[in-house]
PDB file of N, CA and C in Angstrom:
ATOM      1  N   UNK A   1     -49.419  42.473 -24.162  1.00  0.00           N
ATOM      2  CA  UNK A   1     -49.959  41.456 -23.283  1.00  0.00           C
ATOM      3  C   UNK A   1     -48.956  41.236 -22.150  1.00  0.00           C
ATOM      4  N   UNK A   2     -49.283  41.052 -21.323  1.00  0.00           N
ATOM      5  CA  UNK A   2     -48.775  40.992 -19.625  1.00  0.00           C
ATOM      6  C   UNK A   2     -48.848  39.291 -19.601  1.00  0.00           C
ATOM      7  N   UNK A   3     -47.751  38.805 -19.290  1.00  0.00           N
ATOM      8  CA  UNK A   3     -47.598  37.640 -19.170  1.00  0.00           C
ATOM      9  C   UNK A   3     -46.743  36.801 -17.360  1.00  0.00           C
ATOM     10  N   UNK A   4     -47.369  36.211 -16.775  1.00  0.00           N
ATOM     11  CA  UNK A   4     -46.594  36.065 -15.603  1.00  0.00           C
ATOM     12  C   UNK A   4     -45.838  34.487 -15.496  1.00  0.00           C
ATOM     13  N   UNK A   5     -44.304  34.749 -15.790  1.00  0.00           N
ATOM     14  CA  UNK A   5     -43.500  33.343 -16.104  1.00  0.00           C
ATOM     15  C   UNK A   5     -43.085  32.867 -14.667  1.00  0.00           C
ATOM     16  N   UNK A   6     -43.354  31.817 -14.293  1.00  0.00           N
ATOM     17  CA  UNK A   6     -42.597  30.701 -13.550  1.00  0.00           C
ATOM     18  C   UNK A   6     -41.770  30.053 -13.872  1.00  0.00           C
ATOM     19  N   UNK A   7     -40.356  30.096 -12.748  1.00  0.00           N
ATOM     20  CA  UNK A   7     -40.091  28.458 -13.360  1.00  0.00           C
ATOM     21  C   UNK A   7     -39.438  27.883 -12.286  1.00  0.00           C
ATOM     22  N   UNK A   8     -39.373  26.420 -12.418  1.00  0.00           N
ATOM     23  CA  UNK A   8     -38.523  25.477 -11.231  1.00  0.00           C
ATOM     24  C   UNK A   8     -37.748  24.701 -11.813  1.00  0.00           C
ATOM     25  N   UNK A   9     -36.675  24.433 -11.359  1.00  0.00           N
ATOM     26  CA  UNK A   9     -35.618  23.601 -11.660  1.00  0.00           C
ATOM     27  C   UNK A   9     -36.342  22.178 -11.480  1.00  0.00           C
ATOM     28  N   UNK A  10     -35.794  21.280 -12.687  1.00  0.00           N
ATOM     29  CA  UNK A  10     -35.896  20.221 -13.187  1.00  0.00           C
ATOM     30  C   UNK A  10     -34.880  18.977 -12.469  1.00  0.00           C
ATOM     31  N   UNK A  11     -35.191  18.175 -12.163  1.00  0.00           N
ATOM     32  CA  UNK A  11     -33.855  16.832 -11.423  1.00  0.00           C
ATOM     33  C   UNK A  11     -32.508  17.110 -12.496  1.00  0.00           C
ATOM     34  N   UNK A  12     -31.736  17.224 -11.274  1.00  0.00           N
ATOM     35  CA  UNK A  12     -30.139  17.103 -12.137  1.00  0.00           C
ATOM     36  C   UNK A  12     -29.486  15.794 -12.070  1.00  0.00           C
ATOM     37  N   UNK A  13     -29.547  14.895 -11.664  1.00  0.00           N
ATOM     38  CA  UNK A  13     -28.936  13.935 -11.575  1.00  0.00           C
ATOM     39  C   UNK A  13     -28.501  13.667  -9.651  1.00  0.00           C
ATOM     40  N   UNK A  14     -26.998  13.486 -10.321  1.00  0.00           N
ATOM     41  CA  UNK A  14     -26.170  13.210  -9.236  1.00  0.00           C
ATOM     42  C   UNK A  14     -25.916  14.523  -8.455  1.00  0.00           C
ATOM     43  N   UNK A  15     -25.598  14.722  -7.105  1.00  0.00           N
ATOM     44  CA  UNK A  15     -25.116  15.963  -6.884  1.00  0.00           C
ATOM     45  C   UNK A  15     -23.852  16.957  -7.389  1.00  0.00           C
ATOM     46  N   UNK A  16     -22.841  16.300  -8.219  1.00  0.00           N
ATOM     47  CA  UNK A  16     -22.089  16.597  -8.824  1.00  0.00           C
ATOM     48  C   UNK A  16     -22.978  17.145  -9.870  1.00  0.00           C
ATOM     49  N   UNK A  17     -23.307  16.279 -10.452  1.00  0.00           N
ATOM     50  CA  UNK A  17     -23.486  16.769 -11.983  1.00  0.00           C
ATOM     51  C   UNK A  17     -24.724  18.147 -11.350  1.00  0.00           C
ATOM     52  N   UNK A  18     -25.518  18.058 -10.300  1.00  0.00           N
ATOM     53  CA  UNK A  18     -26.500  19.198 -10.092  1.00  0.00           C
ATOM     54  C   UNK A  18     -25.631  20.725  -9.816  1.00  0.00           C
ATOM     55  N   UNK A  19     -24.515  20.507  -9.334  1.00  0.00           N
ATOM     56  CA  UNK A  19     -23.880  21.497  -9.072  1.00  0.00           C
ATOM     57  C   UNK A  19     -23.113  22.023 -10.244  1.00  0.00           C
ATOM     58  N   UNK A  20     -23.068  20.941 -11.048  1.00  0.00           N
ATOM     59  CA  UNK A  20     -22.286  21.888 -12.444  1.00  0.00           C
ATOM     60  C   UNK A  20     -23.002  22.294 -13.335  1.00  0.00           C
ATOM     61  N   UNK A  21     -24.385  22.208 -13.373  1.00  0.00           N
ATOM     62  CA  UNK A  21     -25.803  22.199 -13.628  1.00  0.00           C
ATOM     63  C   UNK A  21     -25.980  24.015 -12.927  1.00  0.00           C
ATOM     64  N   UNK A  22     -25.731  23.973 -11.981  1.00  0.00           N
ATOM     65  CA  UNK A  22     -26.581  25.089 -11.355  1.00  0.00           C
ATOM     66  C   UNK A  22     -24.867  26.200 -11.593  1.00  0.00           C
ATOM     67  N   UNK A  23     -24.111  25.827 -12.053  1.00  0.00           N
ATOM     68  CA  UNK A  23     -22.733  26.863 -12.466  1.00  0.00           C
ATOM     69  C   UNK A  23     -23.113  27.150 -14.152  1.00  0.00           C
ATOM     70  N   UNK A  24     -23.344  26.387 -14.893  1.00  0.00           N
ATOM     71  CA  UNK A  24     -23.762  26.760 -15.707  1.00  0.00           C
ATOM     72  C   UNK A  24     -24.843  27.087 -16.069  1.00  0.00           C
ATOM     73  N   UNK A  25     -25.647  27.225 -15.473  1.00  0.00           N
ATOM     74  CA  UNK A  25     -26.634  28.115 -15.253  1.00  0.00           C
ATOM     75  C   UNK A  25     -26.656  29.650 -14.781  1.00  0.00           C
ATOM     76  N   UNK A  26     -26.206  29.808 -14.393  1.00  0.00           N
ATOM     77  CA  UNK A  26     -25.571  31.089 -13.251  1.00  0.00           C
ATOM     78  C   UNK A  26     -24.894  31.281 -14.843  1.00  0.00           C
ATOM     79  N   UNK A  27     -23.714  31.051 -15.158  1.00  0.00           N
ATOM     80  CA  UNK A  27     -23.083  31.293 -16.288  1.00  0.00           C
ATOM     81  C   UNK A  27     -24.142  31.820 -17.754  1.00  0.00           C
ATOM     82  N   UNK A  28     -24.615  30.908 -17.861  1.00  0.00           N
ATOM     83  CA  UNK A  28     -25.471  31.704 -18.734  1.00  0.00           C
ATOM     84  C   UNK A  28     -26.535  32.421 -18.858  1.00  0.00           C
ATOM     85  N   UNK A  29     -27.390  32.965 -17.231  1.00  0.00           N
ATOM     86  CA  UNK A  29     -28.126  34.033 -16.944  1.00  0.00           C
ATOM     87  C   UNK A  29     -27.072  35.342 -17.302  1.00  0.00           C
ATOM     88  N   UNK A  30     -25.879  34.834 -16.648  1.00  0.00           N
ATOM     89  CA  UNK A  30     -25.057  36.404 -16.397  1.00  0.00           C
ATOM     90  C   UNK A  30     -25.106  36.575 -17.866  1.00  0.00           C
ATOM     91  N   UNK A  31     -24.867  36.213 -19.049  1.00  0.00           N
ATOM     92  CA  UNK A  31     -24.912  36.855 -20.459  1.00  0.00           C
ATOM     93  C   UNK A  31     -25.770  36.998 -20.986  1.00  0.00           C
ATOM     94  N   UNK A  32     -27.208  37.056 -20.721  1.00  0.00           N
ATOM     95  CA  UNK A  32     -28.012  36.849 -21.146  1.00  0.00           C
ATOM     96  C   UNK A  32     -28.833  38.482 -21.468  1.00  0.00           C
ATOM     97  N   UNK A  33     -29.280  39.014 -22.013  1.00  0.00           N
ATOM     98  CA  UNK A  33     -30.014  40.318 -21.312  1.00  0.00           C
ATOM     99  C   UNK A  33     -31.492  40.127 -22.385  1.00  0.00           C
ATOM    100  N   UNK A  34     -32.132  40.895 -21.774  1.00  0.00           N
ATOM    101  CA  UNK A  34     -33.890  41.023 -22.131  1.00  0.00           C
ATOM    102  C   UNK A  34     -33.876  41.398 -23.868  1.00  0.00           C
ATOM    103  N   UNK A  35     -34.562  40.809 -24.546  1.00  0.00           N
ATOM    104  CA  UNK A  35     -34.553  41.778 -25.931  1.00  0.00           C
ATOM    105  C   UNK A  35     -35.588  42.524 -25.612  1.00  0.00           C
ATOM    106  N   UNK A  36     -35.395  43.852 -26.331  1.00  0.00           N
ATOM    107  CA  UNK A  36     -36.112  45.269 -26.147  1.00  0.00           C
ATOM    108  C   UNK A  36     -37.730  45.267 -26.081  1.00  0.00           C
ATOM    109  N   UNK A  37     -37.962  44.418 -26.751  1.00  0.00           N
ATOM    110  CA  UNK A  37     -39.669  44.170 -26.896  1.00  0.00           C
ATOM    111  C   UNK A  37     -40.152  43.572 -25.600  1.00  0.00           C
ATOM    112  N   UNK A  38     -38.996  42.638 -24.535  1.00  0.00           N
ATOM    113  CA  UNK A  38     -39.951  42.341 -23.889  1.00  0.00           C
ATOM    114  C   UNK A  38     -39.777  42.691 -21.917  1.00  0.00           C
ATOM    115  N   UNK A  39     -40.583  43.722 -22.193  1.00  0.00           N
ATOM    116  CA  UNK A  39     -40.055  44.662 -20.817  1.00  0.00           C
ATOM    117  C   UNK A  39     -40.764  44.029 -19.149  1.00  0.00           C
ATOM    118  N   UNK A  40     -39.276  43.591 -18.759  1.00  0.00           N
ATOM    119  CA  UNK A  40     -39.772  42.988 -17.245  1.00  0.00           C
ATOM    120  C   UNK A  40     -40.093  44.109 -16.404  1.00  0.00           C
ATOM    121  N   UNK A  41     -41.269  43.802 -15.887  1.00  0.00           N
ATOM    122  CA  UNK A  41     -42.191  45.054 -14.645  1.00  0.00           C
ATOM    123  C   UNK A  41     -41.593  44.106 -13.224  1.00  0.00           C
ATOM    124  N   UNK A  42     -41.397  42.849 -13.162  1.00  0.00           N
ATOM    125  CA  UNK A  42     -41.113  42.686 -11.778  1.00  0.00           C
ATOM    126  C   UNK A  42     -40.542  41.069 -11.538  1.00  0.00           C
ATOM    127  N   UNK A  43     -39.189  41.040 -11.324  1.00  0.00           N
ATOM    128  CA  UNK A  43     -38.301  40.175 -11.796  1.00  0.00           C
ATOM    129  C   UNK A  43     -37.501  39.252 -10.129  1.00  0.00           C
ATOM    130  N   UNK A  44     -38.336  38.394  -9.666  1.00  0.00           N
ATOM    131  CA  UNK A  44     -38.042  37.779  -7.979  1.00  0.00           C
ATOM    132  C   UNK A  44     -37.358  36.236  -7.789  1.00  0.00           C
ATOM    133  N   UNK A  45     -37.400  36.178  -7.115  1.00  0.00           N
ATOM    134  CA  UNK A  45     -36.434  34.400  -7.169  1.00  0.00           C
ATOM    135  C   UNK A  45     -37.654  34.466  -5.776  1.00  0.00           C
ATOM    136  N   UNK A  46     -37.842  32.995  -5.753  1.00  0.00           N
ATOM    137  CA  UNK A  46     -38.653  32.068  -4.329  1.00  0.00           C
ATOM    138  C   UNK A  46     -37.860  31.878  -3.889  1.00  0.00           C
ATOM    139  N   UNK A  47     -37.618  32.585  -2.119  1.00  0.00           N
ATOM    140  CA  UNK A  47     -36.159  32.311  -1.520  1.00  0.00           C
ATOM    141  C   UNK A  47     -36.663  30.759  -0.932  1.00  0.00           C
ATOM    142  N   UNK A  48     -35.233  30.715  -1.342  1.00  0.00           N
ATOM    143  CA  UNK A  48     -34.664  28.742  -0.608  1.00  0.00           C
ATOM    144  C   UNK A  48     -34.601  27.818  -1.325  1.00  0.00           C
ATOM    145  N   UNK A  49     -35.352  28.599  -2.400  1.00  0.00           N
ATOM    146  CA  UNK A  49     -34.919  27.477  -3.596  1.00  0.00           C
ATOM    147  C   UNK A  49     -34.713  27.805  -5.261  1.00  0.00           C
ATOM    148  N   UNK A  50     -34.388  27.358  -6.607  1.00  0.00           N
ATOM    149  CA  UNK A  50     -33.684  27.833  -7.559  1.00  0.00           C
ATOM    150  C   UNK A  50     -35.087  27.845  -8.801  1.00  0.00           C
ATOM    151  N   UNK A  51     -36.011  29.097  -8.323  1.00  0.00           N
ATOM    152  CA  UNK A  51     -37.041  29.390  -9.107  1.00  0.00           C
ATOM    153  C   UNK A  51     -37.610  30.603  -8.567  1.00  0.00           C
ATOM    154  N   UNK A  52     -38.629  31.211  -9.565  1.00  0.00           N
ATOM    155  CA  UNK A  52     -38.716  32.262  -9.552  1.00  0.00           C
ATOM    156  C   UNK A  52     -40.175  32.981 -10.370  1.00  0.00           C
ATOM    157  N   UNK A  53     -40.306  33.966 -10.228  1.00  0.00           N
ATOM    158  CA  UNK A  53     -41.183  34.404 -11.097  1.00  0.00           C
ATOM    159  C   UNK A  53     -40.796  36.467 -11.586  1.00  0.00           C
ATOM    160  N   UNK A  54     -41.018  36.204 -12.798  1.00  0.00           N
ATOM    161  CA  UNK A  54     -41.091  37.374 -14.044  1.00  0.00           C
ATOM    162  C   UNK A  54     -42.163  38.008 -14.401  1.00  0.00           C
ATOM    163  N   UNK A  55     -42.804  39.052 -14.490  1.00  0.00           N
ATOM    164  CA  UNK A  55     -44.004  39.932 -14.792  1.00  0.00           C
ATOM    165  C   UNK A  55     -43.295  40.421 -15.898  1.00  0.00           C
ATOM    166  N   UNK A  56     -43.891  39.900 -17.277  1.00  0.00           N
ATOM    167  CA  UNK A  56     -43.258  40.736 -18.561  1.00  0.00           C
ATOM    168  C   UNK A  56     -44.197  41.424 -19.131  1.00  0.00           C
ATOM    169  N   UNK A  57     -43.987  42.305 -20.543  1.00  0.00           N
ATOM    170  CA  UNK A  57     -45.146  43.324 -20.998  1.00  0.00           C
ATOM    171  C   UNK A  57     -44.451  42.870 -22.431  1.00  0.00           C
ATOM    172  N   UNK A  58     -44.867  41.880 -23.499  1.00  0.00           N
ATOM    173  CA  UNK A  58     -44.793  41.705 -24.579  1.00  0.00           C
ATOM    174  C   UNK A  58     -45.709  41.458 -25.400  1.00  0.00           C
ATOM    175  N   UNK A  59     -45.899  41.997 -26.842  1.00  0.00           N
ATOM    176  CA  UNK A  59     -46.602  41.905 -27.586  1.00  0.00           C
ATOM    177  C   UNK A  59     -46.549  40.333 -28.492  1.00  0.00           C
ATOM    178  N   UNK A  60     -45.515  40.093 -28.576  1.00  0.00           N
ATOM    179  CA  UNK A  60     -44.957  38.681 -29.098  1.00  0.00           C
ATOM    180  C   UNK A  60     -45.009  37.268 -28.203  1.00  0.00           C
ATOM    181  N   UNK A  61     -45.594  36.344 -28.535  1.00  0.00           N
ATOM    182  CA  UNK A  61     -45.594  34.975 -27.731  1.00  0.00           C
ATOM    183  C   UNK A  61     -44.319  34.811 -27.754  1.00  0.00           C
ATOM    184  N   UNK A  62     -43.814  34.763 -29.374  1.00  0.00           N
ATOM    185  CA  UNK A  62     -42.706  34.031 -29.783  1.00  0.00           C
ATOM    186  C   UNK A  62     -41.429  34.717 -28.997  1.00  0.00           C
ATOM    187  N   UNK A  63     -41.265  35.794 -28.855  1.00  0.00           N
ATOM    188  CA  UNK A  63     -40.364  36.168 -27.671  1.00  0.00           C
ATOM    189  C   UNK A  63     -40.578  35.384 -26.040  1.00  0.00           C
ATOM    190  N   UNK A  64     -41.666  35.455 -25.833  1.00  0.00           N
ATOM    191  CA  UNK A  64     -41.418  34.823 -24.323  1.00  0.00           C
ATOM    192  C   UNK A  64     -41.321  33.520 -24.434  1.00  0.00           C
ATOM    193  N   UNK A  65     -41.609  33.151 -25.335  1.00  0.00           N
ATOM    194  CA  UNK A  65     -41.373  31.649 -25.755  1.00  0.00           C
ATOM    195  C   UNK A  65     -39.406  30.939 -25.831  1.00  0.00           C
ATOM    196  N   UNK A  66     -39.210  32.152 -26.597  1.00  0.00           N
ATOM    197  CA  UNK A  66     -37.790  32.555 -26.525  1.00  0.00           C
ATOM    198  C   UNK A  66     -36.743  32.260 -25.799  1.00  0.00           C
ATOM    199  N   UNK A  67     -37.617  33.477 -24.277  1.00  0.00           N
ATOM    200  CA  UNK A  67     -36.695  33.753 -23.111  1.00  0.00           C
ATOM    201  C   UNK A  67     -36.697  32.381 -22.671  1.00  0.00           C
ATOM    202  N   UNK A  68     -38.099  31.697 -22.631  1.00  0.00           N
ATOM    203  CA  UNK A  68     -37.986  30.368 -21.702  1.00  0.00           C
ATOM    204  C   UNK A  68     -37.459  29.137 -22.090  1.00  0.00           C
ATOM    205  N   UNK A  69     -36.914  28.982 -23.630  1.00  0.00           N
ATOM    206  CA  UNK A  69     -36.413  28.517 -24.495  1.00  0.00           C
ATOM    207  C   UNK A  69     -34.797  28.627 -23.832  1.00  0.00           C
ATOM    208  N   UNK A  70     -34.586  29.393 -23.450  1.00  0.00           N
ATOM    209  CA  UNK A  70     -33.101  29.776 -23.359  1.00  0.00           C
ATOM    210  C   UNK A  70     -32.178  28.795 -22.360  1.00  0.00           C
ATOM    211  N   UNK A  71     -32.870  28.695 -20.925  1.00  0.00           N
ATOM    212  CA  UNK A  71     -32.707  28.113 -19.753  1.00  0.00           C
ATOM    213  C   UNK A  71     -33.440  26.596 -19.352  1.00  0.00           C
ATOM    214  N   UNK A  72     -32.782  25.696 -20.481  1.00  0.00           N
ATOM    215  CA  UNK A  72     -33.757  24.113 -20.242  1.00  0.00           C
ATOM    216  C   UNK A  72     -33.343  23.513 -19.113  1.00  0.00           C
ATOM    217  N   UNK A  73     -32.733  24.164 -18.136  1.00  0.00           N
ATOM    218  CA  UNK A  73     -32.581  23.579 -16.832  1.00  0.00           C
ATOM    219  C   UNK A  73     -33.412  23.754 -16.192  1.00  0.00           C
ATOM    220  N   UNK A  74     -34.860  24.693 -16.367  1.00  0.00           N
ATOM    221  CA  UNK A  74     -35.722  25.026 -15.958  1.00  0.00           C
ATOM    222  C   UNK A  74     -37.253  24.440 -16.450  1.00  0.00           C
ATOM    223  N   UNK A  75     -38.435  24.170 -15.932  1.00  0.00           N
ATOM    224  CA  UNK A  75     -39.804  24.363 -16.325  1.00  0.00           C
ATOM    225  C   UNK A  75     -40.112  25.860 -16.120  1.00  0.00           C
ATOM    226  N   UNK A  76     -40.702  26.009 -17.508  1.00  0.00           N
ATOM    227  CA  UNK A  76     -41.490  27.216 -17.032  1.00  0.00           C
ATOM    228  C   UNK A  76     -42.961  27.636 -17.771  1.00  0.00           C
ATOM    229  N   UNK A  77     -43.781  28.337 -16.858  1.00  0.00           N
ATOM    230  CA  UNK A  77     -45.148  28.080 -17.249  1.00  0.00           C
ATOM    231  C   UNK A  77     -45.059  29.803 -17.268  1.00  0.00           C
ATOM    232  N   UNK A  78     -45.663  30.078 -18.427  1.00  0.00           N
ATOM    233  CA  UNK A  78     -45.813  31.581 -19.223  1.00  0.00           C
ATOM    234  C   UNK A  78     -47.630  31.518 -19.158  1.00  0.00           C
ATOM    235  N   UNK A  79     -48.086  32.686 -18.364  1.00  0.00           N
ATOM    236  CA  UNK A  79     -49.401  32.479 -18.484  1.00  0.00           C
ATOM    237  C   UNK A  79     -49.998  33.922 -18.722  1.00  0.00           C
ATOM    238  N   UNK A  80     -50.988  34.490 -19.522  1.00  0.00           N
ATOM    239  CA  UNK A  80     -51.280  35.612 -19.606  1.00  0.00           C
ATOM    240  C   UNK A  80     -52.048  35.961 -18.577  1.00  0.00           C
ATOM    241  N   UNK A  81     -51.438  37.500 -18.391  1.00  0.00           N
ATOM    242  CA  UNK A  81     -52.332  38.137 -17.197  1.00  0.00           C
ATOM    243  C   UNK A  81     -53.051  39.449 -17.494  1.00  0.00           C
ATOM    244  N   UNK A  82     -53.878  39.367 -16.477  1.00  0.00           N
ATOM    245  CA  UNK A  82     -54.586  41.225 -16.445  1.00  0.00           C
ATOM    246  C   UNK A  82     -54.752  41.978 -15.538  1.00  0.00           C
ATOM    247  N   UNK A  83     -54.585  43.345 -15.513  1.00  0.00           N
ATOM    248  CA  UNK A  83     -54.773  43.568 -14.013  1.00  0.00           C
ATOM    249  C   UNK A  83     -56.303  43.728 -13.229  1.00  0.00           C
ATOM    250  N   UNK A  84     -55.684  43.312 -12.272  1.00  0.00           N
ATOM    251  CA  UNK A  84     -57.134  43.056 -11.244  1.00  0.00           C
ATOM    252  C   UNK A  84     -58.431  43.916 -11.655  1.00  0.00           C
ATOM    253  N   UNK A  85     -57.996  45.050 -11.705  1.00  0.00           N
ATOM    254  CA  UNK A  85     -59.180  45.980 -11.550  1.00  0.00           C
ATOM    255  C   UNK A  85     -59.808  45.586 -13.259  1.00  0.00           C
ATOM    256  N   UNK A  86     -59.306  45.487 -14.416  1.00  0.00           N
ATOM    257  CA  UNK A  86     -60.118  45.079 -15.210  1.00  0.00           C
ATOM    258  C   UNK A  86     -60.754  43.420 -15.106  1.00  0.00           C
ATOM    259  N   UNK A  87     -60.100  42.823 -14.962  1.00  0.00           N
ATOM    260  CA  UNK A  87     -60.786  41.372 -14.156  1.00  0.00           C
ATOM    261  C   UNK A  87     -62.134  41.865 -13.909  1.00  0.00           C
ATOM    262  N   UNK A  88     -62.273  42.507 -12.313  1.00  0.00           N
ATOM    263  CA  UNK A  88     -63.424  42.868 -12.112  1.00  0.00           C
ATOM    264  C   UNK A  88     -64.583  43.146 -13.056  1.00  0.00           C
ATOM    265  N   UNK A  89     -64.224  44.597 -13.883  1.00  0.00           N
ATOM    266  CA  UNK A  89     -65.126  45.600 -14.189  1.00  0.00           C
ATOM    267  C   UNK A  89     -65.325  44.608 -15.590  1.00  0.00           C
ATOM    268  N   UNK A  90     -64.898  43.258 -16.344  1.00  0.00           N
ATOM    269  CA  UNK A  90     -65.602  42.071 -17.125  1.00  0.00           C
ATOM    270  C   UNK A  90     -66.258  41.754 -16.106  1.00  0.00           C
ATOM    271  N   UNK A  91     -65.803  41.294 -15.283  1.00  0.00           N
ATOM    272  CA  UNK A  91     -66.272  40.146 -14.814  1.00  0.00           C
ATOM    273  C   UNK A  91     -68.215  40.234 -13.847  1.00  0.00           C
ATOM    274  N   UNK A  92     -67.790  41.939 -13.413  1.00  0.00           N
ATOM    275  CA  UNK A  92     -69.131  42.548 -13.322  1.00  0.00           C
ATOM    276  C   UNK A  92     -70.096  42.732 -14.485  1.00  0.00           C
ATOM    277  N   UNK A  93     -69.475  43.103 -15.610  1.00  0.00           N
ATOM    278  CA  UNK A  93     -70.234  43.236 -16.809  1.00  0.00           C
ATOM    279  C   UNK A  93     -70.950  41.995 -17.168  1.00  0.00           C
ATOM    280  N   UNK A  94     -69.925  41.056 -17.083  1.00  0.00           N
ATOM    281  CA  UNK A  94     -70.892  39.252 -17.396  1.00  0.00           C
ATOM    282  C   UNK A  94     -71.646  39.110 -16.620  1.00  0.00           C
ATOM    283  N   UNK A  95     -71.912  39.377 -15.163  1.00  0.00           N
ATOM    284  CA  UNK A  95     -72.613  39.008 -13.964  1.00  0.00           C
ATOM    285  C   UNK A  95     -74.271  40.038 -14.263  1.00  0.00           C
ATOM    286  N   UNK A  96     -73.831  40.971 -14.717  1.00  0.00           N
ATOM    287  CA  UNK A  96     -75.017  41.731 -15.345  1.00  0.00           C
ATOM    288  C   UNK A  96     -75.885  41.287 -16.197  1.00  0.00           C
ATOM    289  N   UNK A  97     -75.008  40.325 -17.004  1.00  0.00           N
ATOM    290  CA  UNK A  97     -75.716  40.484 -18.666  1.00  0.00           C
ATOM    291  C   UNK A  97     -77.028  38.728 -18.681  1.00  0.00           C
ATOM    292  N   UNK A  98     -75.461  38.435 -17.668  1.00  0.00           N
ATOM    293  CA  UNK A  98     -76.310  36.552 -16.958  1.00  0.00           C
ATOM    294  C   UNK A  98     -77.598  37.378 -15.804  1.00  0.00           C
ATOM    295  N   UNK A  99     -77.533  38.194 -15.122  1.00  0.00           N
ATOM    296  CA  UNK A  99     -78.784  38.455 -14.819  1.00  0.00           C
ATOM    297  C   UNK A  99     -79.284  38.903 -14.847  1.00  0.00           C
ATOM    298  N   UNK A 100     -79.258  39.829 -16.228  1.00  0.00           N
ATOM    299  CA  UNK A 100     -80.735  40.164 -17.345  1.00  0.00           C
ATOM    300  C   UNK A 100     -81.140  39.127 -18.208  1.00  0.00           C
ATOM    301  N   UNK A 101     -80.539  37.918 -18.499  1.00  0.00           N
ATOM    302  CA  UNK A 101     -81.177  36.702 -19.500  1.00  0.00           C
ATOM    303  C   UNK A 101     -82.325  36.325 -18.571  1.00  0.00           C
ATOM    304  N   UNK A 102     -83.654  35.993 -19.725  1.00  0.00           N
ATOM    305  CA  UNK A 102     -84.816  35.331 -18.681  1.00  0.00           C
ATOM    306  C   UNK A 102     -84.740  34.110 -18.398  1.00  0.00           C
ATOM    307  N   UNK A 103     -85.494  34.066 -17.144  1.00  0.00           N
ATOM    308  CA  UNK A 103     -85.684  32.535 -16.497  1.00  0.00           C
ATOM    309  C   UNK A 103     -86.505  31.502 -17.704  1.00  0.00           C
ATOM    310  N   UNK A 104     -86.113  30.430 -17.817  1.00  0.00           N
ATOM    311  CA  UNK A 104     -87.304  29.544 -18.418  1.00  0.00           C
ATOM    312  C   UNK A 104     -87.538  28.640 -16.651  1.00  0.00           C
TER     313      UNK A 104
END
């Protein structure tokens, strides 16, 4: 399952405390690495500000649940995806099937 994660930084407080907030953060991305099951296809930051979005390919919730588990300086919204072209070729199939049902 193809899953597409967001996330945005949460209020830090004071600007002090946001800045030691956003060092330890930085600190614990850098040690961090992917477990094997869950393979990032396309991994971006939203320039200008401290969020981002992840295209993962995992079979396990409980792993991406995991990753986003890791970084509570963050919200993040894990949502399953599909690619476009099957979207469609359902979504044509339902549009078919709703207009072969009869009228009352």
């Amino acid at each position: 399952m193809k899953y597409m994660i967001s996330w945005f930084e949460r209020p830090q407080g004071s600007p002090a405390e946001y800045e030691n907030a956003q060092k330890r953060i930085l600190e614990v991305f850098t040690q961090w690495t992917a477990p094997a099951n869950l393979k990032i296809e396309l991994f971006v930051v939203r320039v200008g500000e401290w969020g981002g979005h992840m295209l993962v390919d995992c079979d396990d919730p409980l792993i991406v649940h995991k990753a986003c588990s890791t970084f509570p300086a963050f919200e993040f919204q894990a949502r399953p995806v599909i690619p476009v072209e099957d979207a469609v070729r359902v979504e044509l199939e339902a549009i078919a099937w709703r207009d072969g049902l009869p009228r009352k």
